[in-house]
Protein backbone atom coordinates (compact mmCIF):
# COMPACT_ATOMS: atom_id res chain seq x y z
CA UNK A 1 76.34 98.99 119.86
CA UNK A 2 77.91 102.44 121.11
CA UNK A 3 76.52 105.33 118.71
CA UNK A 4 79.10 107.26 116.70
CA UNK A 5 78.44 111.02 118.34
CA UNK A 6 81.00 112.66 116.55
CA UNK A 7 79.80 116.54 116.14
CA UNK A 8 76.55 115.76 117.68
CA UNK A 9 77.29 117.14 121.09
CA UNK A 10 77.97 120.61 120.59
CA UNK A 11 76.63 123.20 123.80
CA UNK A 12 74.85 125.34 121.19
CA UNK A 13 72.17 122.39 120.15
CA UNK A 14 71.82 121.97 124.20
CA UNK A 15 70.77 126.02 124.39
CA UNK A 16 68.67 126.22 121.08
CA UNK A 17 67.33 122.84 122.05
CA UNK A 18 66.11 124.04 125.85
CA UNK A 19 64.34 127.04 124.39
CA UNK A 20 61.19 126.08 123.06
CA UNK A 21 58.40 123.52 123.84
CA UNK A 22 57.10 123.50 120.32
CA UNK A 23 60.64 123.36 118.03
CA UNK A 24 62.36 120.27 118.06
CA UNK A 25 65.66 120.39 117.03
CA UNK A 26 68.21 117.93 115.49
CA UNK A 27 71.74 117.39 113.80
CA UNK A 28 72.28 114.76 112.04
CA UNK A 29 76.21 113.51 111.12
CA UNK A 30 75.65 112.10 107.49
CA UNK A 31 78.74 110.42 107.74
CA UNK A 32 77.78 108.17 110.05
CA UNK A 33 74.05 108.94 110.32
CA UNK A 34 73.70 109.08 113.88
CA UNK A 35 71.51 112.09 114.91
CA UNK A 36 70.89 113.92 117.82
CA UNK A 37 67.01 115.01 118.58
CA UNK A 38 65.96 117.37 121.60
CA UNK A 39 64.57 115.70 124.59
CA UNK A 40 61.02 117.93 123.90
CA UNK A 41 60.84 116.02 120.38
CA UNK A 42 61.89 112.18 122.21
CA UNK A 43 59.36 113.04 124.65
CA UNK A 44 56.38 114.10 122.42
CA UNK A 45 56.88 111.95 119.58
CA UNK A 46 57.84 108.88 121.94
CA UNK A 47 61.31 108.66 120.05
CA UNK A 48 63.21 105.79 121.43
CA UNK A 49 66.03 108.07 122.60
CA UNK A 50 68.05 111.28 121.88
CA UNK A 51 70.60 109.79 119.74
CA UNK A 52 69.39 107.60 117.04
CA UNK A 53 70.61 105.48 113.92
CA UNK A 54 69.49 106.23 110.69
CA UNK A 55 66.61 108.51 112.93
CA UNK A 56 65.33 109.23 108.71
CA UNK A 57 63.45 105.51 108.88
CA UNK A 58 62.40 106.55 112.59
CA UNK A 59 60.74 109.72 112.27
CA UNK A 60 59.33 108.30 108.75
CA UNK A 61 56.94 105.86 111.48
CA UNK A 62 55.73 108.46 112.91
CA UNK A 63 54.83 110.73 109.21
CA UNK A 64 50.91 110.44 108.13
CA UNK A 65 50.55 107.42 105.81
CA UNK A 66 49.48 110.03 103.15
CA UNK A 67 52.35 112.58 103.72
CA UNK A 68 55.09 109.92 103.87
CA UNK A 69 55.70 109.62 100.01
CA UNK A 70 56.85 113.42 100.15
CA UNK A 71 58.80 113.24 103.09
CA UNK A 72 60.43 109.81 101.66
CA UNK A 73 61.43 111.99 98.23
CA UNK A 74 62.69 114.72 100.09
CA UNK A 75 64.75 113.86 102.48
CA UNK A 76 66.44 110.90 99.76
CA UNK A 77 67.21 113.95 98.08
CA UNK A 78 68.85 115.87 100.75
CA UNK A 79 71.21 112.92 101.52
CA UNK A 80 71.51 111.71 98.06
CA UNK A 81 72.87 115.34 97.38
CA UNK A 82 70.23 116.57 95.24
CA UNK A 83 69.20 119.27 97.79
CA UNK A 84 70.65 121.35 100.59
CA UNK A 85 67.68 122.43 101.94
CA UNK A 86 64.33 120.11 103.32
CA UNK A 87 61.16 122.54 104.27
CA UNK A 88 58.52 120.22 104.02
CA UNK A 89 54.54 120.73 105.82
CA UNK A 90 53.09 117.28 106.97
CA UNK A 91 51.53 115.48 109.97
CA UNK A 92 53.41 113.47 112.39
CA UNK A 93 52.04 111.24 115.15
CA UNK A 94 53.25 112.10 118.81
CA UNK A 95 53.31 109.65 121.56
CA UNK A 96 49.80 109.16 121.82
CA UNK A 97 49.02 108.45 118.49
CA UNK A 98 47.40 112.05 117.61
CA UNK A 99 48.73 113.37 114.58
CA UNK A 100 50.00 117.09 114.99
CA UNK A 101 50.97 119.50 111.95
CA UNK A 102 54.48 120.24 111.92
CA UNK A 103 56.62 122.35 109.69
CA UNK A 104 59.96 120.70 109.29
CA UNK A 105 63.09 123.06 107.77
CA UNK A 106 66.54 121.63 107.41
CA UNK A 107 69.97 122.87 105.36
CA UNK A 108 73.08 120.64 104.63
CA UNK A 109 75.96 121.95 106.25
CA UNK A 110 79.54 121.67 104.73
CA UNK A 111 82.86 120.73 106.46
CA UNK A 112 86.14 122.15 106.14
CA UNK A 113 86.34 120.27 102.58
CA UNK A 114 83.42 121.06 101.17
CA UNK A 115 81.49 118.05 101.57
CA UNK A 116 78.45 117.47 102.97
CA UNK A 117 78.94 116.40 106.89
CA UNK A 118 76.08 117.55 108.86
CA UNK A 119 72.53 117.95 108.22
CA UNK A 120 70.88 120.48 111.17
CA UNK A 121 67.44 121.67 111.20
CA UNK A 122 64.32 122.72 113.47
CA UNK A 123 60.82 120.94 113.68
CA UNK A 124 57.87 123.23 114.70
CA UNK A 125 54.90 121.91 116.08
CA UNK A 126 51.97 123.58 115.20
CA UNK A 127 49.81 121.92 116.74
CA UNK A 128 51.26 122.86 120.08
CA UNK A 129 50.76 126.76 119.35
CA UNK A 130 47.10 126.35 118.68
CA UNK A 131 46.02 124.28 121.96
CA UNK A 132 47.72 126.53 124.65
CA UNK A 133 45.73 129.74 125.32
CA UNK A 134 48.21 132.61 125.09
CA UNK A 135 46.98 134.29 128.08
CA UNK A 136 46.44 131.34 131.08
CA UNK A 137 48.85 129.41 129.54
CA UNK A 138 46.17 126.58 129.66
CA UNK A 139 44.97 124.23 127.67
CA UNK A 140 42.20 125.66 124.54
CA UNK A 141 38.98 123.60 124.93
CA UNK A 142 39.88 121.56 122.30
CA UNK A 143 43.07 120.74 123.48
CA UNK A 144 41.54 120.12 126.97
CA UNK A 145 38.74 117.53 125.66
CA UNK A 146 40.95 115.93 123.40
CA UNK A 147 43.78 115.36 127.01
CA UNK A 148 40.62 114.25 128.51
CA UNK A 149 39.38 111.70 126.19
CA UNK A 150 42.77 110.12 126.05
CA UNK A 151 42.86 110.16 130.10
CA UNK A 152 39.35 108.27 129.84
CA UNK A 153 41.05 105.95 127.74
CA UNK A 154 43.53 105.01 129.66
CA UNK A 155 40.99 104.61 132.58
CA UNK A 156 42.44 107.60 134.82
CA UNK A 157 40.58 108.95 137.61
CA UNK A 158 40.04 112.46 136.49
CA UNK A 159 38.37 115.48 138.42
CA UNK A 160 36.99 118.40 136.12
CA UNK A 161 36.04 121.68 137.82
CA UNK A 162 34.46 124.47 135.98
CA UNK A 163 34.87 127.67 137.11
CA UNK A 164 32.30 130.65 135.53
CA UNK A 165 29.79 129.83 132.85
């Protein structure tokens, strides 16, 4: 079936959507409820593409067990018309099946006759910020063992070199 992409493809999601590796971006047509999610956020989370169909029950997957009931409320309320605005703190599981922190802030945007058409917001990673050293650009040492165990897991030949002491 051929997604509905009307108002999804818009040059200024492509630019705010390039800009960062820890915001994930999306914009969501609540008329049809086809969104449209960066490729950073498809790649990290393992979305099954950039557009998606009802992408609410998707990311919901990938919420913590115990932050889903939250997320589930809020966002119902958002496109029940309860709320303009989502800004909810939880944990979400990326493609390997850590679970990150991520902020998530949203706001209902209005078309021409006042009715709610698109729903636009920005996912921050948090996890992301804490596990890259600001000055190598290099994995923390948490960060590092934790890319290392999951290497060892999937049976990778690895080669460690430590430099200083």
């Amino acid at each position: 079936m051929e997604l509905d992409k009307t108002g999804l493809n818009d040059r200024a999601f492509e630019a705010f959507a390039r800009t960062s590796d820890r915001e994930y971006f999306y914009l969501c047509n609540m008329q049809t409820d086809v969104s449209r999610w960066s490729r950073n956020a498809v790649e990290r989370f393992g979305l099954p593409g950039e557009y998606l169909h009802a992408a609410g029950a998707v990311w919901e997957q990938h919420i913590h067990p115990d932050d889903r009931p939250l997320y589930v409320a809020d966002i119902e309320a958002v496109f029940a018309g309860r709320k303009l605005r989502h800004d909810l703190l939880y944990r979400a599981r990326d493609r390997h099946g850590d679970y990150v922190t991520c902020s998530c802030r949203g706001v209902v945007l209005k078309g021409e006759g006042g009715e709610p058409d698109l729903f636009a917001g920005m996912i921050t990673n948090h996890g992301i910020v804490e596990s890259i050293d600001p000055v190598t650009g290099l994995y923390n040492g948490y960060e590092f063992l934790r890319a290392l165990r999951a290497s060892m897991r999937l049976r990778r030949r690895q080669l460690v070199l430590l430099v200083g002491g």
